[in-house]
PDB file of N, CA and C in Angstrom:
ATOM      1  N   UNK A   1     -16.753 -18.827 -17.992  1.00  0.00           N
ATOM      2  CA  UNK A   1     -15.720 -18.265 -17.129  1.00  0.00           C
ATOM      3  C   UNK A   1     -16.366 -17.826 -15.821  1.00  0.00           C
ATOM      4  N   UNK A   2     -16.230 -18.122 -14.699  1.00  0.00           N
ATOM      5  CA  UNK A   2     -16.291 -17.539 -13.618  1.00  0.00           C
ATOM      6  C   UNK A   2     -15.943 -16.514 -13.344  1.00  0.00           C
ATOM      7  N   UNK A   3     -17.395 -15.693 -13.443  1.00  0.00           N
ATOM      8  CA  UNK A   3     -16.425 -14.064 -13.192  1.00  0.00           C
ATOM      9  C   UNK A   3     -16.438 -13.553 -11.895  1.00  0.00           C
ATOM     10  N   UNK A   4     -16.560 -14.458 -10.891  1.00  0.00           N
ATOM     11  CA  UNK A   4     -16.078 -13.657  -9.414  1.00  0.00           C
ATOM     12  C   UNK A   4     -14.687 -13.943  -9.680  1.00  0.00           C
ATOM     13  N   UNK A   5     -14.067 -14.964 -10.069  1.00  0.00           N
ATOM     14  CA  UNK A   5     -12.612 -15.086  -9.830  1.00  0.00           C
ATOM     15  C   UNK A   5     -11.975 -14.188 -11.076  1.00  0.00           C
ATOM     16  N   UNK A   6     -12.508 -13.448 -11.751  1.00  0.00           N
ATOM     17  CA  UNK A   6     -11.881 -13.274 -13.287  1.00  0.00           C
ATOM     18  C   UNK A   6     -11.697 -12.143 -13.100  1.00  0.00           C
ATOM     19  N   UNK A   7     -11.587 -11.346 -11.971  1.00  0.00           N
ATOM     20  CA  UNK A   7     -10.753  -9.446 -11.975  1.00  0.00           C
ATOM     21  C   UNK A   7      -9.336 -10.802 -11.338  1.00  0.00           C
ATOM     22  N   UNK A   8      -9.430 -11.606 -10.833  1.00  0.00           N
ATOM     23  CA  UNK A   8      -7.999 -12.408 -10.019  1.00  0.00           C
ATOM     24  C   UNK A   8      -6.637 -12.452 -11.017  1.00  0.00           C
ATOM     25  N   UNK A   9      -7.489 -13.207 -12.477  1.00  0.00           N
ATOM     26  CA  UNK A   9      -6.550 -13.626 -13.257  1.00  0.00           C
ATOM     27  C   UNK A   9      -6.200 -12.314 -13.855  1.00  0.00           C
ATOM     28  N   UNK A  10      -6.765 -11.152 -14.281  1.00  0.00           N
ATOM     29  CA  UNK A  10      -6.561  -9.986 -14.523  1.00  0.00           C
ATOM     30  C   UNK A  10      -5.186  -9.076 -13.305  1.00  0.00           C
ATOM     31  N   UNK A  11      -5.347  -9.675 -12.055  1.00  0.00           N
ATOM     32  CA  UNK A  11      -4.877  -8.869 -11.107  1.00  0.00           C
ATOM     33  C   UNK A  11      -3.601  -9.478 -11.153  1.00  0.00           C
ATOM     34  N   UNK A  12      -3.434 -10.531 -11.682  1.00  0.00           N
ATOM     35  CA  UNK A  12      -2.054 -11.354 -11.544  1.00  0.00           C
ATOM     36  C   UNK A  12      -1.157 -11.257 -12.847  1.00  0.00           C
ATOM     37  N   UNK A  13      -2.009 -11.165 -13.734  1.00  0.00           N
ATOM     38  CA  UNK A  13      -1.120 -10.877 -14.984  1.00  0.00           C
ATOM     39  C   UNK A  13      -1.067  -9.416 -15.335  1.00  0.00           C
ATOM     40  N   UNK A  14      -1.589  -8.722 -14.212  1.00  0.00           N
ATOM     41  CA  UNK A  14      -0.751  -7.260 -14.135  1.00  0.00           C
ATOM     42  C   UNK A  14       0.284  -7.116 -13.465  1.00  0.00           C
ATOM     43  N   UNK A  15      -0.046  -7.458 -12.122  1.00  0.00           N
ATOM     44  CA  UNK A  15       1.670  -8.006 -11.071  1.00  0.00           C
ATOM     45  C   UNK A  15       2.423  -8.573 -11.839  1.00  0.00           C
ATOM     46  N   UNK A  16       2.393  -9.370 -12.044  1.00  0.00           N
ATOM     47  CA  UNK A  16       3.812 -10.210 -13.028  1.00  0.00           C
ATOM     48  C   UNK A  16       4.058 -10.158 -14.031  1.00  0.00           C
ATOM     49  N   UNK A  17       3.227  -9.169 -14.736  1.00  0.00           N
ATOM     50  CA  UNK A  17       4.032  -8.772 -16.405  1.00  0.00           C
ATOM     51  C   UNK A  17       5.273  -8.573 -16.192  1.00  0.00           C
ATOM     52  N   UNK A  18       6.056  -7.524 -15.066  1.00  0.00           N
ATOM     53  CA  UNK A  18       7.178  -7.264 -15.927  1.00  0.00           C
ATOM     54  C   UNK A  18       8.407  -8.367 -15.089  1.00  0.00           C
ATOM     55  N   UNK A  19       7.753  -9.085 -14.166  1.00  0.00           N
ATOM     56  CA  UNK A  19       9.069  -9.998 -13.465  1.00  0.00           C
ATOM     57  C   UNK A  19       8.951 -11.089 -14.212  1.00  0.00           C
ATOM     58  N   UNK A  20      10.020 -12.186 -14.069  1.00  0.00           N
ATOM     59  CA  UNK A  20      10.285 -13.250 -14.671  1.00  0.00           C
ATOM     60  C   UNK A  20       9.791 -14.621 -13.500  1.00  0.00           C
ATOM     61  N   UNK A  21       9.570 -13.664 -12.220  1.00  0.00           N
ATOM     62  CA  UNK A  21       9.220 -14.990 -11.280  1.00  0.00           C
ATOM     63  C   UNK A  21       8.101 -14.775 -10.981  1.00  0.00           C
ATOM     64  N   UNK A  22       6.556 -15.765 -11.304  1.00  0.00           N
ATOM     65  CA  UNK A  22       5.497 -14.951 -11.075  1.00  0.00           C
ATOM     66  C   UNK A  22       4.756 -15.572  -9.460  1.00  0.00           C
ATOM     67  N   UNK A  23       3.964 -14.688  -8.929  1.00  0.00           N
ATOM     68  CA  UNK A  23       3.848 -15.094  -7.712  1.00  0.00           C
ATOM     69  C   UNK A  23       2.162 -15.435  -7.986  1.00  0.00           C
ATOM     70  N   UNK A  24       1.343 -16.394  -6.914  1.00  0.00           N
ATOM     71  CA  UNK A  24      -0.132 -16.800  -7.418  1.00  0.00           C
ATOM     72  C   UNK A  24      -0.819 -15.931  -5.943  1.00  0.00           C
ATOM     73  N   UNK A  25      -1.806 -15.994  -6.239  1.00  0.00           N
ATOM     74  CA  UNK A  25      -3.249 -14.893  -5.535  1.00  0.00           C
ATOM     75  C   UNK A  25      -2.900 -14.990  -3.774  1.00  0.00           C
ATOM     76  N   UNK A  26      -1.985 -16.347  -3.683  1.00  0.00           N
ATOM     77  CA  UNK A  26      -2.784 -16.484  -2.326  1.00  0.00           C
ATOM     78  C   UNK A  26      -1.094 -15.790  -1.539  1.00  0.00           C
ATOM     79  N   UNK A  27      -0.163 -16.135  -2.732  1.00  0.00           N
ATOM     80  CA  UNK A  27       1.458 -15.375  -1.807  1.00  0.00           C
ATOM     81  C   UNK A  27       0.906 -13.764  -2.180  1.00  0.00           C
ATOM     82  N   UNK A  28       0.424 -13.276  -3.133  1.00  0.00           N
ATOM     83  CA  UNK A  28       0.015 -11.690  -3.513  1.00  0.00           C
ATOM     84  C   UNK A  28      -0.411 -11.441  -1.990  1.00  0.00           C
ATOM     85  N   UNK A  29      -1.331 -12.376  -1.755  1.00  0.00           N
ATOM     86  CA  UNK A  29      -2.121 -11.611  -0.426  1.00  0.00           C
ATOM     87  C   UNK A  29      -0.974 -11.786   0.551  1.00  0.00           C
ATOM     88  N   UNK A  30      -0.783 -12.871   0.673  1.00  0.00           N
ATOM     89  CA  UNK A  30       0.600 -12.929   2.077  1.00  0.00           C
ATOM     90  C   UNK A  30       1.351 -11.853   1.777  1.00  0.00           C
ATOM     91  N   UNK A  31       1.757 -11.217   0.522  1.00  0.00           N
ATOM     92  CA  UNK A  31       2.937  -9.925   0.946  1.00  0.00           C
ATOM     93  C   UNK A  31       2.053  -8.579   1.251  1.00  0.00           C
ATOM     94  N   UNK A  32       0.553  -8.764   1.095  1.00  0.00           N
ATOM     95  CA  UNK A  32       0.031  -7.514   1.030  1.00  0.00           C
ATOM     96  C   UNK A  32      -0.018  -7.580   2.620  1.00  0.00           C
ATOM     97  N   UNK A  33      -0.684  -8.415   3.677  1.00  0.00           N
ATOM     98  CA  UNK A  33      -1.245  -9.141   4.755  1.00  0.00           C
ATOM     99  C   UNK A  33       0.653  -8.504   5.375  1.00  0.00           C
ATOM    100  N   UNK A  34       1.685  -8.455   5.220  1.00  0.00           N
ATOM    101  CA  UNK A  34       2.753  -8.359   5.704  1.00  0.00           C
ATOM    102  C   UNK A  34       3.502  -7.905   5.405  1.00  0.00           C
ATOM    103  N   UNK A  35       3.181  -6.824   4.615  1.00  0.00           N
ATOM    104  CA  UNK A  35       4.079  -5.682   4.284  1.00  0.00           C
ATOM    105  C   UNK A  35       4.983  -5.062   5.311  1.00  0.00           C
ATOM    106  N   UNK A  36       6.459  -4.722   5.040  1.00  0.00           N
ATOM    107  CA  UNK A  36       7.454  -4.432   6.006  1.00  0.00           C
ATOM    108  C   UNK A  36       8.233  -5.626   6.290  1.00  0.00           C
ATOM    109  N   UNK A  37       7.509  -6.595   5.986  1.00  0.00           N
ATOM    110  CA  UNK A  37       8.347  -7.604   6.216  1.00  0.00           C
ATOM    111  C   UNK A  37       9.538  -7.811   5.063  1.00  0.00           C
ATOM    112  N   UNK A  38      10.231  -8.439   5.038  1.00  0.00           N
ATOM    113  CA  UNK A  38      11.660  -7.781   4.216  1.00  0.00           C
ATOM    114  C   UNK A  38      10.900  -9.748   3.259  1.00  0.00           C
ATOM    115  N   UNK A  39      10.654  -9.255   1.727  1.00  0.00           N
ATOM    116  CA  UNK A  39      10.246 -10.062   0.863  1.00  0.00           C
ATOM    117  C   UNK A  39      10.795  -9.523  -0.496  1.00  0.00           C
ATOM    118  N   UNK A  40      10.908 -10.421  -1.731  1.00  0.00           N
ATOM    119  CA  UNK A  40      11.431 -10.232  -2.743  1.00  0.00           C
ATOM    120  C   UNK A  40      10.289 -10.120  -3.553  1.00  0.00           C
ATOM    121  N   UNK A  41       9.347  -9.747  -3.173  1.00  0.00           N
ATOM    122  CA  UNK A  41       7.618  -9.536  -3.933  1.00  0.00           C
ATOM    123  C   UNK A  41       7.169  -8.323  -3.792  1.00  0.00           C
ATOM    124  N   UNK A  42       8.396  -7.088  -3.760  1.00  0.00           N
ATOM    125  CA  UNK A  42       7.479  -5.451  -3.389  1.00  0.00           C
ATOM    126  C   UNK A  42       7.161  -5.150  -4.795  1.00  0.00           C
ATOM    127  N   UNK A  43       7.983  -5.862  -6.209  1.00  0.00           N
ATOM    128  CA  UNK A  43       7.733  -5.131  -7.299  1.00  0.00           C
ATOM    129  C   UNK A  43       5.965  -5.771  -7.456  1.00  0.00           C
ATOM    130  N   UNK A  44       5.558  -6.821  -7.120  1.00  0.00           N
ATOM    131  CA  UNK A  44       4.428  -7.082  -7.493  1.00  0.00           C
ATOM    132  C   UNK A  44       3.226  -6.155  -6.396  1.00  0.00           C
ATOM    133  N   UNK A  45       3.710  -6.206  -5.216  1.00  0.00           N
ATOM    134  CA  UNK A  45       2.695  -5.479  -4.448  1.00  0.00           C
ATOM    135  C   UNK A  45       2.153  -4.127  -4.765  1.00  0.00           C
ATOM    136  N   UNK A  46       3.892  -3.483  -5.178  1.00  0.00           N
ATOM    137  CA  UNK A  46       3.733  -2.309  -6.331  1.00  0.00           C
ATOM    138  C   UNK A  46       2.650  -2.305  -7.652  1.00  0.00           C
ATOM    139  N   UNK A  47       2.862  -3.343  -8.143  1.00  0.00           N
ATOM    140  CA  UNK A  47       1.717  -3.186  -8.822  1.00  0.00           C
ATOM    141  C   UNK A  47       0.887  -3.507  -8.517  1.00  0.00           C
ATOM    142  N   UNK A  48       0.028  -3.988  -7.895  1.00  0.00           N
ATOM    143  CA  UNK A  48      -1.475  -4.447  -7.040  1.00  0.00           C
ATOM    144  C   UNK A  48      -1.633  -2.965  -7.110  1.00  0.00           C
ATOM    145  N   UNK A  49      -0.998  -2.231  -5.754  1.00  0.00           N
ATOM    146  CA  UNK A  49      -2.024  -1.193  -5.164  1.00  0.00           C
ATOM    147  C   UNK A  49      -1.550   0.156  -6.428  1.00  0.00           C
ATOM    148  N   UNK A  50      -0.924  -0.105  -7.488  1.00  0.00           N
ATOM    149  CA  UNK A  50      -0.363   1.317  -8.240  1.00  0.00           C
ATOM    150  C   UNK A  50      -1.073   1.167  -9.825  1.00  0.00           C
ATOM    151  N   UNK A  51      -1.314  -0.340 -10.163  1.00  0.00           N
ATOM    152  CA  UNK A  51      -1.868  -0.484 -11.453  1.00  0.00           C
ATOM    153  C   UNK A  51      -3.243  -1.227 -11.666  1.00  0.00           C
ATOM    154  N   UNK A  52      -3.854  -1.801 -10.076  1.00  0.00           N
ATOM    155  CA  UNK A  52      -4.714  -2.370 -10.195  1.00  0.00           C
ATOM    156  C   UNK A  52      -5.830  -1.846 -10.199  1.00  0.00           C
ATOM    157  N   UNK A  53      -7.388  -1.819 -10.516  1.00  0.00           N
ATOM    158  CA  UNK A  53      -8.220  -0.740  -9.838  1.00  0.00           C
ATOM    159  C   UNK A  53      -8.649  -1.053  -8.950  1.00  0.00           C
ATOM    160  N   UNK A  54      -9.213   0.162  -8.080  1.00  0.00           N
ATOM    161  CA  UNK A  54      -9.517  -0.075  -6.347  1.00  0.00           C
ATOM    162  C   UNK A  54     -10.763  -0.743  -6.304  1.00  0.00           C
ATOM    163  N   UNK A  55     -11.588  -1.263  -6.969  1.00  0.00           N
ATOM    164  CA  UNK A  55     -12.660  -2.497  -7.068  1.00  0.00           C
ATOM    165  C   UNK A  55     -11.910  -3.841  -7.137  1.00  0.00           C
ATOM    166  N   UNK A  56     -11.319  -4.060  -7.840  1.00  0.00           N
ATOM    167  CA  UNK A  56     -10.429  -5.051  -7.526  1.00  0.00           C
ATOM    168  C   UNK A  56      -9.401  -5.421  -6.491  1.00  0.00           C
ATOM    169  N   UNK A  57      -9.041  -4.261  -6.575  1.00  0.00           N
ATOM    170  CA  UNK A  57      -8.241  -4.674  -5.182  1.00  0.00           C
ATOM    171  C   UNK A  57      -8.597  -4.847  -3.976  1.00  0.00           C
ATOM    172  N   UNK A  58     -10.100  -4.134  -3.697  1.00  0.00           N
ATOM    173  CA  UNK A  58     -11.097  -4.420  -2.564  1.00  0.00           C
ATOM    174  C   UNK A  58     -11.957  -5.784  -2.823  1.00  0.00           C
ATOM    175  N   UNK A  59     -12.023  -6.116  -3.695  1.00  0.00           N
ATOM    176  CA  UNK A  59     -12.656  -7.370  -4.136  1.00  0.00           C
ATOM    177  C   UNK A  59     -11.533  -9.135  -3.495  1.00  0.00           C
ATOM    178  N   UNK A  60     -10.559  -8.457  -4.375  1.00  0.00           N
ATOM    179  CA  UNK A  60      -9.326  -9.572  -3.996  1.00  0.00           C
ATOM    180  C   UNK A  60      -9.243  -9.579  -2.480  1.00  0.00           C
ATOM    181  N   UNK A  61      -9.461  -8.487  -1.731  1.00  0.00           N
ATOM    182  CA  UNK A  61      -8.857  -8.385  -0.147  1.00  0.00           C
ATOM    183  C   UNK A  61     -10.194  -9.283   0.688  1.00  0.00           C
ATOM    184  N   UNK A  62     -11.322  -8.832   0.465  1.00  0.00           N
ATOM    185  CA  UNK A  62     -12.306  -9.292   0.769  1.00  0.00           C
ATOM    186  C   UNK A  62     -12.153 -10.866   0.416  1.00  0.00           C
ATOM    187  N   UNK A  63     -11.686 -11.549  -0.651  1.00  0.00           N
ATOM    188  CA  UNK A  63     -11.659 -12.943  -0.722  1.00  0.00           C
ATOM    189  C   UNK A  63     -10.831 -13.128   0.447  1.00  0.00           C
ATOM    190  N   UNK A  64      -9.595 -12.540   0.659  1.00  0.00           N
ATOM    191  CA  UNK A  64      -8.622 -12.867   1.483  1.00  0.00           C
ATOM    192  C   UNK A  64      -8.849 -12.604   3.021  1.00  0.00           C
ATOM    193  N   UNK A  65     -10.229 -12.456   3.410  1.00  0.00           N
ATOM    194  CA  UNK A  65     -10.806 -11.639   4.666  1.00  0.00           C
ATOM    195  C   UNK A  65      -9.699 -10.743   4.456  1.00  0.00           C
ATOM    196  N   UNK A  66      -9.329  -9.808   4.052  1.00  0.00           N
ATOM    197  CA  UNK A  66      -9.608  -8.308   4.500  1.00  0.00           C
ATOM    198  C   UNK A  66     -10.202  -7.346   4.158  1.00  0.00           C
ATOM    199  N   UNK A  67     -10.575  -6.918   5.113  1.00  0.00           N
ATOM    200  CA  UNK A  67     -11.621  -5.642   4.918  1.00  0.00           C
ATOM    201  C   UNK A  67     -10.742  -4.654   4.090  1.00  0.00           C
ATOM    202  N   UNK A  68     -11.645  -3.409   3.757  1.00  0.00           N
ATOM    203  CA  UNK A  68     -11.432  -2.567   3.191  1.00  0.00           C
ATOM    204  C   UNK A  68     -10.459  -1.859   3.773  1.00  0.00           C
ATOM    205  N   UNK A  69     -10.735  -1.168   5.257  1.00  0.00           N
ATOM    206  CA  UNK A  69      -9.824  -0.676   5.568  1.00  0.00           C
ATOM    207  C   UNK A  69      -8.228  -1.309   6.243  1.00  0.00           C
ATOM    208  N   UNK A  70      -8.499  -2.528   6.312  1.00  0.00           N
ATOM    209  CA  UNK A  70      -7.537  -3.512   6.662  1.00  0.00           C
ATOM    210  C   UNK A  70      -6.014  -3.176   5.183  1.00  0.00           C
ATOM    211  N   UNK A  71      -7.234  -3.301   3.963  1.00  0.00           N
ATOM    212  CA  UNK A  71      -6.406  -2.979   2.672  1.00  0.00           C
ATOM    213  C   UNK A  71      -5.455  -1.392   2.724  1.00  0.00           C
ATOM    214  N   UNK A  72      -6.481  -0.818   2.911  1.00  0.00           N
ATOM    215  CA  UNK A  72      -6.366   0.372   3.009  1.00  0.00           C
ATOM    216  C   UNK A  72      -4.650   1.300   3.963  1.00  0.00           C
ATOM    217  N   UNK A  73      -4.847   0.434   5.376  1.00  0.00           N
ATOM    218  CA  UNK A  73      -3.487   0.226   5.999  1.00  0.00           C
ATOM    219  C   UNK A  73      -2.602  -0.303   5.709  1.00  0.00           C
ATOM    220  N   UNK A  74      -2.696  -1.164   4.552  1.00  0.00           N
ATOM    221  CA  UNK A  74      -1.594  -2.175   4.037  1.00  0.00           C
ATOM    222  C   UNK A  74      -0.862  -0.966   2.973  1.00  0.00           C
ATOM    223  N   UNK A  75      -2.396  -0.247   1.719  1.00  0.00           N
ATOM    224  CA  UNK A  75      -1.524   0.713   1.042  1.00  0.00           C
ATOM    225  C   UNK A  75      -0.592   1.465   1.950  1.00  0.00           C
ATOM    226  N   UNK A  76      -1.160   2.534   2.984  1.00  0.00           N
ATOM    227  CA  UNK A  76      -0.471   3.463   3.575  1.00  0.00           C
ATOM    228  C   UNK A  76       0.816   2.999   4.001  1.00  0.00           C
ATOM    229  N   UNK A  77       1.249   2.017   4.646  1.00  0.00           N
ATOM    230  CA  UNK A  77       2.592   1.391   5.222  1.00  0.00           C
ATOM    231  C   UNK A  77       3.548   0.943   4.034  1.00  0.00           C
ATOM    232  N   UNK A  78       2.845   0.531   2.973  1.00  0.00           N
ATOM    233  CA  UNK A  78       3.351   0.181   1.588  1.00  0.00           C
ATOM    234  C   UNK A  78       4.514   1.606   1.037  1.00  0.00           C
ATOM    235  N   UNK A  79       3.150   2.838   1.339  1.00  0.00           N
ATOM    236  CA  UNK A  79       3.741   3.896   0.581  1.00  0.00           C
ATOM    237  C   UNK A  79       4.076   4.366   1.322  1.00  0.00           C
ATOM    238  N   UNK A  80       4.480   4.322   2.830  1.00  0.00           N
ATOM    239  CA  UNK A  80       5.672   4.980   3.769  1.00  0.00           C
ATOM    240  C   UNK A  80       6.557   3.863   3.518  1.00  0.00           C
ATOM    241  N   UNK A  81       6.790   3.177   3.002  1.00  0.00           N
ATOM    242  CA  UNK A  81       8.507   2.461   2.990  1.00  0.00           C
ATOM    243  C   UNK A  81       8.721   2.605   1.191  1.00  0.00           C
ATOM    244  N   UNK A  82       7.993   2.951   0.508  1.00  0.00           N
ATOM    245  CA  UNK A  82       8.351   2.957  -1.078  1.00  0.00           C
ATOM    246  C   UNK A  82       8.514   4.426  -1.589  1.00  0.00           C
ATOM    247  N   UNK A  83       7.662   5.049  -0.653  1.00  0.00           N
ATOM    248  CA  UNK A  83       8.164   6.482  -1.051  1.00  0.00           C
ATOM    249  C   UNK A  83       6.806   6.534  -2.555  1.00  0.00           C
ATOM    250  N   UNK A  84       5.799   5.716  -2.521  1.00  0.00           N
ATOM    251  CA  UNK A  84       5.060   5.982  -3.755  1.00  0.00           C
ATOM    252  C   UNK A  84       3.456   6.360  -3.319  1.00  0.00           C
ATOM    253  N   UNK A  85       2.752   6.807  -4.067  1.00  0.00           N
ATOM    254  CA  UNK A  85       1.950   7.470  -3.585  1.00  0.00           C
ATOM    255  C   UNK A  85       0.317   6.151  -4.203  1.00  0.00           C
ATOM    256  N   UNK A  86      -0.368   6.231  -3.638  1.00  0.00           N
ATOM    257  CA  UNK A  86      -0.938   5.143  -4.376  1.00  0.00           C
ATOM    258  C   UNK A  86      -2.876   5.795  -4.187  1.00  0.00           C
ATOM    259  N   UNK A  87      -3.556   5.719  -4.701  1.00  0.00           N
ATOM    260  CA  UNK A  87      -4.952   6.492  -4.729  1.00  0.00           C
ATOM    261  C   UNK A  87      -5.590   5.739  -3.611  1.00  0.00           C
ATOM    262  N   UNK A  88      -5.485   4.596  -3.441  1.00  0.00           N
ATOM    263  CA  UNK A  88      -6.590   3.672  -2.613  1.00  0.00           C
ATOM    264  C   UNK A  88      -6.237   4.176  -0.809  1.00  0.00           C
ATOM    265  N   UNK A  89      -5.065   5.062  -0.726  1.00  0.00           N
ATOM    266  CA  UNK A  89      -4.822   5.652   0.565  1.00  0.00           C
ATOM    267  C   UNK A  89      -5.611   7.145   0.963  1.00  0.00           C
ATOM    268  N   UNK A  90      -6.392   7.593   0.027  1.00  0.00           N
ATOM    269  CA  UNK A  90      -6.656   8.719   0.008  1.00  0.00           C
ATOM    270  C   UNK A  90      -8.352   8.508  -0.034  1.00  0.00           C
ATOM    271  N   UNK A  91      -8.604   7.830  -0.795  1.00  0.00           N
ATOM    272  CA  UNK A  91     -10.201   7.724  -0.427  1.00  0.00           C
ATOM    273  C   UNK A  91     -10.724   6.631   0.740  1.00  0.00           C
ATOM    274  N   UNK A  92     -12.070   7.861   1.120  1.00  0.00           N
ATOM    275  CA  UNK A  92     -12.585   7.712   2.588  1.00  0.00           C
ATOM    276  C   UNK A  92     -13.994   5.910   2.105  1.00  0.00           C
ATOM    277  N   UNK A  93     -13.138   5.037   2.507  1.00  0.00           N
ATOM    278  CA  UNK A  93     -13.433   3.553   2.796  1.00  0.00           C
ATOM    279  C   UNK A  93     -14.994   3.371   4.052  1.00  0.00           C
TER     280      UNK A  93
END
């Protein structure tokens, strides 16, 4: 198993456990990369930054060139339009 890619398959079958439409690594990043934008993928983004851990989710962003704090602005704007509070906004990156 390739374990650089293997927190991925972990990160995706946490997003899409509970929907019936599942989305793959590279649309995950497009809704993270464009959050605010009006998409039918907040329940999965929700889970990225609320159930994933913040090694992974800095890991996944970094595949996707983004930096840490690039991620980091994506949580904060995430959790000013969801009203949810998410840990990866609070520690200093």
């Amino acid at each position: 198993m390739d374990t650089v890619r293997y927190p991925f398959y972990t990160i995706l079958s946490t997003v899409n456990a509970p929907y019936r439409e599942h989305i793959d690594a590279d649309l995950l990043a497009e809704c993270i990369r464009e959050i605010g934008e009006v998409n039918k993928f907040t329940g999965q983004v929700w889970g990225f930054f609320g159930e994933v851990p913040i090694p992974h989710q800095i890991a996944f962003a970094a595949h996707y060139s983004m930096s840490p704090k690039e991620l980091q602005a994506a949580a904060k704007r995430f959790s000013e339009l969801s009203g949810a509070y998410f840990k990866i906004c609070e520690i200093d990156l």
